[in-house]
Protein backbone atom coordinates (compact mmCIF):
# COMPACT_ATOMS: atom_id res chain seq x y z
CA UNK A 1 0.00 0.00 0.00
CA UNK A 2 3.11 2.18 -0.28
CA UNK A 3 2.89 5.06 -2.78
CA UNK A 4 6.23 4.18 -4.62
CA UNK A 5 7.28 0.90 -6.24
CA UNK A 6 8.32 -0.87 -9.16
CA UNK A 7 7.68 -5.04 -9.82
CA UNK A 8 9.81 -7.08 -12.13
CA UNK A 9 7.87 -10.57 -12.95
CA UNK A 10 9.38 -13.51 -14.87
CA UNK A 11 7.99 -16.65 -15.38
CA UNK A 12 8.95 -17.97 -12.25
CA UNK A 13 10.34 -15.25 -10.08
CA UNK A 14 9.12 -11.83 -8.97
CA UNK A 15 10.63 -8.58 -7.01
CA UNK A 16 9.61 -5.57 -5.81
CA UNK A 17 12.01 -2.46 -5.77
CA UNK A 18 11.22 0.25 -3.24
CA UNK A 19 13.35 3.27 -1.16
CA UNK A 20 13.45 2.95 2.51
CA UNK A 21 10.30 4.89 3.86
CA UNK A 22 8.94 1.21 2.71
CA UNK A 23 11.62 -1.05 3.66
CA UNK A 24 9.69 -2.59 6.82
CA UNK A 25 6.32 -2.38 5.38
CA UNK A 26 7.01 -4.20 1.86
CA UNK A 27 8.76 -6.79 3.69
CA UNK A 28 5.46 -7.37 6.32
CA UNK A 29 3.04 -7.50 2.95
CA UNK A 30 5.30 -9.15 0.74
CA UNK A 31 5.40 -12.73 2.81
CA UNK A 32 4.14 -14.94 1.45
CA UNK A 33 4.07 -13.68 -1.88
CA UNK A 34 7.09 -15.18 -3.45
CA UNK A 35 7.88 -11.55 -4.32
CA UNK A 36 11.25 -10.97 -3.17
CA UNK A 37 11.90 -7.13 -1.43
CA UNK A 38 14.78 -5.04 -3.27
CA UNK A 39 16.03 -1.74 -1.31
CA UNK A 40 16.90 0.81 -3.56
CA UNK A 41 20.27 2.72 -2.17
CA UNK A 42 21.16 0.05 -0.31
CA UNK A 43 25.11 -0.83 -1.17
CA UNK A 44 25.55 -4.37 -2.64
CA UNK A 45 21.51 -4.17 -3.94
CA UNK A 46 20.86 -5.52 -7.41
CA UNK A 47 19.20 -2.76 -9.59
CA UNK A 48 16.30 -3.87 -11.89
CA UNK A 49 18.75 -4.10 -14.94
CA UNK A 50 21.35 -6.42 -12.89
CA UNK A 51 18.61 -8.92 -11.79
CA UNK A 52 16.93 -9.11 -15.16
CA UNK A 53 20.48 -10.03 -16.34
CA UNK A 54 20.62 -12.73 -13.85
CA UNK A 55 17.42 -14.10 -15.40
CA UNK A 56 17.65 -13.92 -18.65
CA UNK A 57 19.07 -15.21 -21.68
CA UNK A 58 20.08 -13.74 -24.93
CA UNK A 59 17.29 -13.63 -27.24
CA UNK A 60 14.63 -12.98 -24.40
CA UNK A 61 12.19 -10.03 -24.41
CA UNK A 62 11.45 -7.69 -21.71
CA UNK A 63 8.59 -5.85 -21.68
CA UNK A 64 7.25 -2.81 -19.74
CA UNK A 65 4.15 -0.42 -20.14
CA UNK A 66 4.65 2.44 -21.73
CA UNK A 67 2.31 4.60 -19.70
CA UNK A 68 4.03 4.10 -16.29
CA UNK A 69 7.88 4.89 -17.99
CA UNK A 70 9.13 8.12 -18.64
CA UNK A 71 11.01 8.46 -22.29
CA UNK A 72 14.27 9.05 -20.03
CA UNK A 73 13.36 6.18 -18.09
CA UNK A 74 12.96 4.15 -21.26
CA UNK A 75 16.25 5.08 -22.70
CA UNK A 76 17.89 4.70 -19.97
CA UNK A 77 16.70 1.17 -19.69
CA UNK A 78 17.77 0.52 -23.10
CA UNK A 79 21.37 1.23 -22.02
CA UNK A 80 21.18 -0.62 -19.18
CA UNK A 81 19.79 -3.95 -20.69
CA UNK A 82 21.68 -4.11 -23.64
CA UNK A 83 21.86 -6.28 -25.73
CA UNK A 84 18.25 -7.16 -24.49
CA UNK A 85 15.65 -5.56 -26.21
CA UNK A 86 12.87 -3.79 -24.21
CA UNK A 87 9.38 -3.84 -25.55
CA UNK A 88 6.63 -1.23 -25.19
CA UNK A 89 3.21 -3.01 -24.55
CA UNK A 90 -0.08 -1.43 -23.10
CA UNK A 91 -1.43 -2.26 -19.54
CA UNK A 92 -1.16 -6.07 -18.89
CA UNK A 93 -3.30 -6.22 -16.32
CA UNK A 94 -6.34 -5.05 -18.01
CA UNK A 95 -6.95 -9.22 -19.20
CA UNK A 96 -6.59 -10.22 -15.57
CA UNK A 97 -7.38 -7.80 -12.93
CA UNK A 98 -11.46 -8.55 -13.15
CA UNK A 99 -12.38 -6.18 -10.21
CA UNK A 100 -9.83 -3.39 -10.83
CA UNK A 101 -11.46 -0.18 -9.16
CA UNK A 102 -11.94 2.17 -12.25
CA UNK A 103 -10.40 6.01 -12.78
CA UNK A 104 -12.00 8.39 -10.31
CA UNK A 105 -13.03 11.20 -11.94
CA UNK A 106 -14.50 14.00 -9.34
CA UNK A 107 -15.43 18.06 -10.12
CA UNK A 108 -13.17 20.61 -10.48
CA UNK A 109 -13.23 24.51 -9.30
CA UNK A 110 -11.19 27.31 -10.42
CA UNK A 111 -8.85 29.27 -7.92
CA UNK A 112 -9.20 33.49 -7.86
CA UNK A 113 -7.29 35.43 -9.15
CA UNK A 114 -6.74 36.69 -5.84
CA UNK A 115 -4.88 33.24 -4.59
CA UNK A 116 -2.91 32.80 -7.50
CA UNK A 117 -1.79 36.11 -8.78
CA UNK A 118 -1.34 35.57 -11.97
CA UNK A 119 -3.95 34.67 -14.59
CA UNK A 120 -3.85 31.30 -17.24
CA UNK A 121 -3.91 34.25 -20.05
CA UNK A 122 -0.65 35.53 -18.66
CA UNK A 123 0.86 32.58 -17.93
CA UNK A 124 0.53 31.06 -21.61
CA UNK A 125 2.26 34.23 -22.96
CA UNK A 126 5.09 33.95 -20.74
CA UNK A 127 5.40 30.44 -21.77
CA UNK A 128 4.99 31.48 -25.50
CA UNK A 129 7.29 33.56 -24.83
CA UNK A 130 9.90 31.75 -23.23
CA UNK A 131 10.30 29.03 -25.33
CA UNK A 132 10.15 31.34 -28.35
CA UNK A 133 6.30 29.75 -29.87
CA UNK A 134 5.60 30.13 -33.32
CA UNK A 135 2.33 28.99 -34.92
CA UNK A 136 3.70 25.45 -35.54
CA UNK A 137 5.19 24.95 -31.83
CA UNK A 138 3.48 22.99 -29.26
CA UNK A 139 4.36 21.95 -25.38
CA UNK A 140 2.77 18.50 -24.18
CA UNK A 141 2.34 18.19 -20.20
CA UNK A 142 0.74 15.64 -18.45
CA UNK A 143 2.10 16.68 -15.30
CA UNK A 144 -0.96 17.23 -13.17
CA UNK A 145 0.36 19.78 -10.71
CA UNK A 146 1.79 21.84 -13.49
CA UNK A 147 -1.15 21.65 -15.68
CA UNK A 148 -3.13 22.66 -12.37
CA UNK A 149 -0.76 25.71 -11.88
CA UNK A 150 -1.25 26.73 -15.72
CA UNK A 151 -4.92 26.91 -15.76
CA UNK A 152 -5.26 27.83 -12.17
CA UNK A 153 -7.60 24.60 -11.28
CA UNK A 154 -7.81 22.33 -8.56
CA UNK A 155 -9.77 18.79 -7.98
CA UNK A 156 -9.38 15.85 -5.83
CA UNK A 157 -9.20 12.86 -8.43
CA UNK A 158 -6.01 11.48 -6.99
CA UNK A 159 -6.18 11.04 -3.14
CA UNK A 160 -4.40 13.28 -0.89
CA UNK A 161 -3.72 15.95 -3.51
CA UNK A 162 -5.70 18.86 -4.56
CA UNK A 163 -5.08 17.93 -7.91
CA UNK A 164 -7.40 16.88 -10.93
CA UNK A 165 -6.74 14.08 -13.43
CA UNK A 166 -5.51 15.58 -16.21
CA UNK A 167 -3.43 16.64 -19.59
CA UNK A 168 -2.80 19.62 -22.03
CA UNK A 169 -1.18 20.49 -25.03
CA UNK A 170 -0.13 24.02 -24.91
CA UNK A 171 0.28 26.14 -28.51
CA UNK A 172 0.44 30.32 -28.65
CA UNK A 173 -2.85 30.82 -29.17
CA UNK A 174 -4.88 28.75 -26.54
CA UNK A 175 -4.51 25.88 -23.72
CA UNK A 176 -5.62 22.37 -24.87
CA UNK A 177 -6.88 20.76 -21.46
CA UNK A 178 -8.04 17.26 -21.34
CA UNK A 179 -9.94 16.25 -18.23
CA UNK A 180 -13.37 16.07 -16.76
CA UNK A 181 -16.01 17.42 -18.34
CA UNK A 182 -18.59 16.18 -16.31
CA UNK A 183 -16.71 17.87 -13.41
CA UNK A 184 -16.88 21.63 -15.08
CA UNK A 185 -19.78 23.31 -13.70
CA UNK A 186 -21.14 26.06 -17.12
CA UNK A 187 -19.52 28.98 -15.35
CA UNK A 188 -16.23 27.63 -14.79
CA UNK A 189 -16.42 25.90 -18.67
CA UNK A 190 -17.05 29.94 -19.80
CA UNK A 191 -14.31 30.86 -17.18
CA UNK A 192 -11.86 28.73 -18.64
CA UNK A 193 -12.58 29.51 -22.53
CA UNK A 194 -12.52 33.24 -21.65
CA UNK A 195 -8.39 32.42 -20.47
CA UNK A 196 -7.75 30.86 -23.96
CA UNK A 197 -8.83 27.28 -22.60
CA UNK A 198 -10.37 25.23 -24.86
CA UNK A 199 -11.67 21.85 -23.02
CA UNK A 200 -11.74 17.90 -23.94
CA UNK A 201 -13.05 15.03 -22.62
CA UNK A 202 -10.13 13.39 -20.73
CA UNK A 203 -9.87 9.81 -22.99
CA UNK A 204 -9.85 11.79 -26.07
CA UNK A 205 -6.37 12.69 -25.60
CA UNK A 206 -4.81 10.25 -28.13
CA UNK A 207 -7.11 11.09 -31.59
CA UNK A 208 -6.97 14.91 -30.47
CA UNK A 209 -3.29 15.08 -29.81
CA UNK A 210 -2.35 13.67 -33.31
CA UNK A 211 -4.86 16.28 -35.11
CA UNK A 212 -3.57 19.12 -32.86
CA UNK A 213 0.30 18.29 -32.55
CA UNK A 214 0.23 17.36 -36.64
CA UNK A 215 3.61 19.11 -38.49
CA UNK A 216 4.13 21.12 -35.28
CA UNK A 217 7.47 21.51 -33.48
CA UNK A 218 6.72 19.57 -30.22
CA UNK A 219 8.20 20.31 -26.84
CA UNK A 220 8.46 17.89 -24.37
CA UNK A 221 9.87 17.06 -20.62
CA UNK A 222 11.65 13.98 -21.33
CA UNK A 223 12.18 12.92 -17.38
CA UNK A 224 8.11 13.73 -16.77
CA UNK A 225 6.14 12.55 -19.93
CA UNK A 226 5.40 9.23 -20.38
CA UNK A 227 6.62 7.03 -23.01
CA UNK A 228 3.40 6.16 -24.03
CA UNK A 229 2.69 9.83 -25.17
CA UNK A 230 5.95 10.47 -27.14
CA UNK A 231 5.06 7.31 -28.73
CA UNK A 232 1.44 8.67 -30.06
CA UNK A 233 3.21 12.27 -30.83
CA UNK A 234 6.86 10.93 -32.80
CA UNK A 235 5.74 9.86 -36.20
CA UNK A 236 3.08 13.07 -36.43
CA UNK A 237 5.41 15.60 -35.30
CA UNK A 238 7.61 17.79 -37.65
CA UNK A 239 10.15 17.45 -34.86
CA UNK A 240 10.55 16.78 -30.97
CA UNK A 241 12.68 18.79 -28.78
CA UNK A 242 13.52 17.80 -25.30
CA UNK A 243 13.47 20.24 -22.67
């Protein structure tokens, strides 16, 4: 139940690796399990890369989700691994986790101008600015908190944050946001549109991303965007720059 973890499974071995606020914990709700506790930053510790090593042969695949990896986690992977090849695959678990508890999706509200000081309007010229936009740039995030900063929202999709479940694509003229839209009350919907927002059902990220980010110049945060993303926006893109 910790909030930070990864899991390597083979066909006949498993291990969890996790930092030390969950040293004790893991081990108490791993026995049992056959999953065997790894302590990140712990001298003589196997990282993920060395035990796969251990395991494998050459010729095997390894395989991760693309969604949960950032593109710098990814490459960095690739390094590590080699000469195994690493696979990008969608979430496994959807085939075998019957009961999984489904995305929580609750309303949003937008903060005054008096709490945050500065409006969305003035924040997406600074960033136009900043980065030197041009009618063919674009900046993905689907950082939460930063998207929440931008458009100067808050929500409580994700437990213990003020935060709502979210992503944007951000060009010179106007915010793309992708979240909720059950959660926008009218008023806040015209709130948003009058700071340049324009607003999109959360799951239609992937088909609007490709018509939006089409022949643009694409700027992304390779250590906080998820593989999965750069994967969708690569091939459409007149070019990617990491930032």
């Amino acid at each position: 139940t910790g909030s930070a973890g990864t899991v390597v499974v083979t066909l006949n071995q498993a291990a969890l690796w996790t930092d030390s606020r969950y040293f004790i914990q893991a081990e108490m709700q791993l026995a049992g399990s056959g999953i065997e506790l790894k302590k990140i930053g712990v001298a003589g510790e196997q990282t993920i890369a060395d035990w796969l090593k251990d395991q494998y042969v050459l010729g095997y695949k390894i395989g991760i989700d693309s969604a949960l990896f950032s593109v710098s986690d990814v490459e960095s992977l690739k390094n590590q691994l080699s000469p195994f090849s690493l696979e990008m695959s969608d979430d496994l678990f959807v085939d075998v986790w019957q009961d999984r508890p489904s995305l929580k999706f609750c309303d949003l509200f937008g903060l005054d101008l008096s709490y945050c000081g500065v409006s969305t309007t003035d924040k997406l010229r600074q960033i136009s600015k900043n980065n030197n936009f041009t009618k063919k740039s674009a900046l993905i995030t689907t950082v939460c908190d930063d998207i929440a900063w931008l458009c100067n929202l808050r929500g409580s999709d994700i437990e213990y944050n003020p935060l709502p479940m979210c992503k944007a694509i951000v060009t010179s003229s106007k915010i793309h946001l992708f979240c909720n839209l059950s959660g926008l009350s009218q008023q806040l919907i015209s709130e948003l549109n009058e700071n340049k927002i324009e607003i999109y059902n959360y799951v239609d990220f992937e088909n609007k991303s490709k018509e939006i980010c089409a022949g643009k110049d694409v700027l992304i945060n390779p250590d906080r965007t998820a593989y999965s993303v750069y994967s969708i926006i690569e091939p459409i893109a007149l070019s990617i720059k990491f930032d």
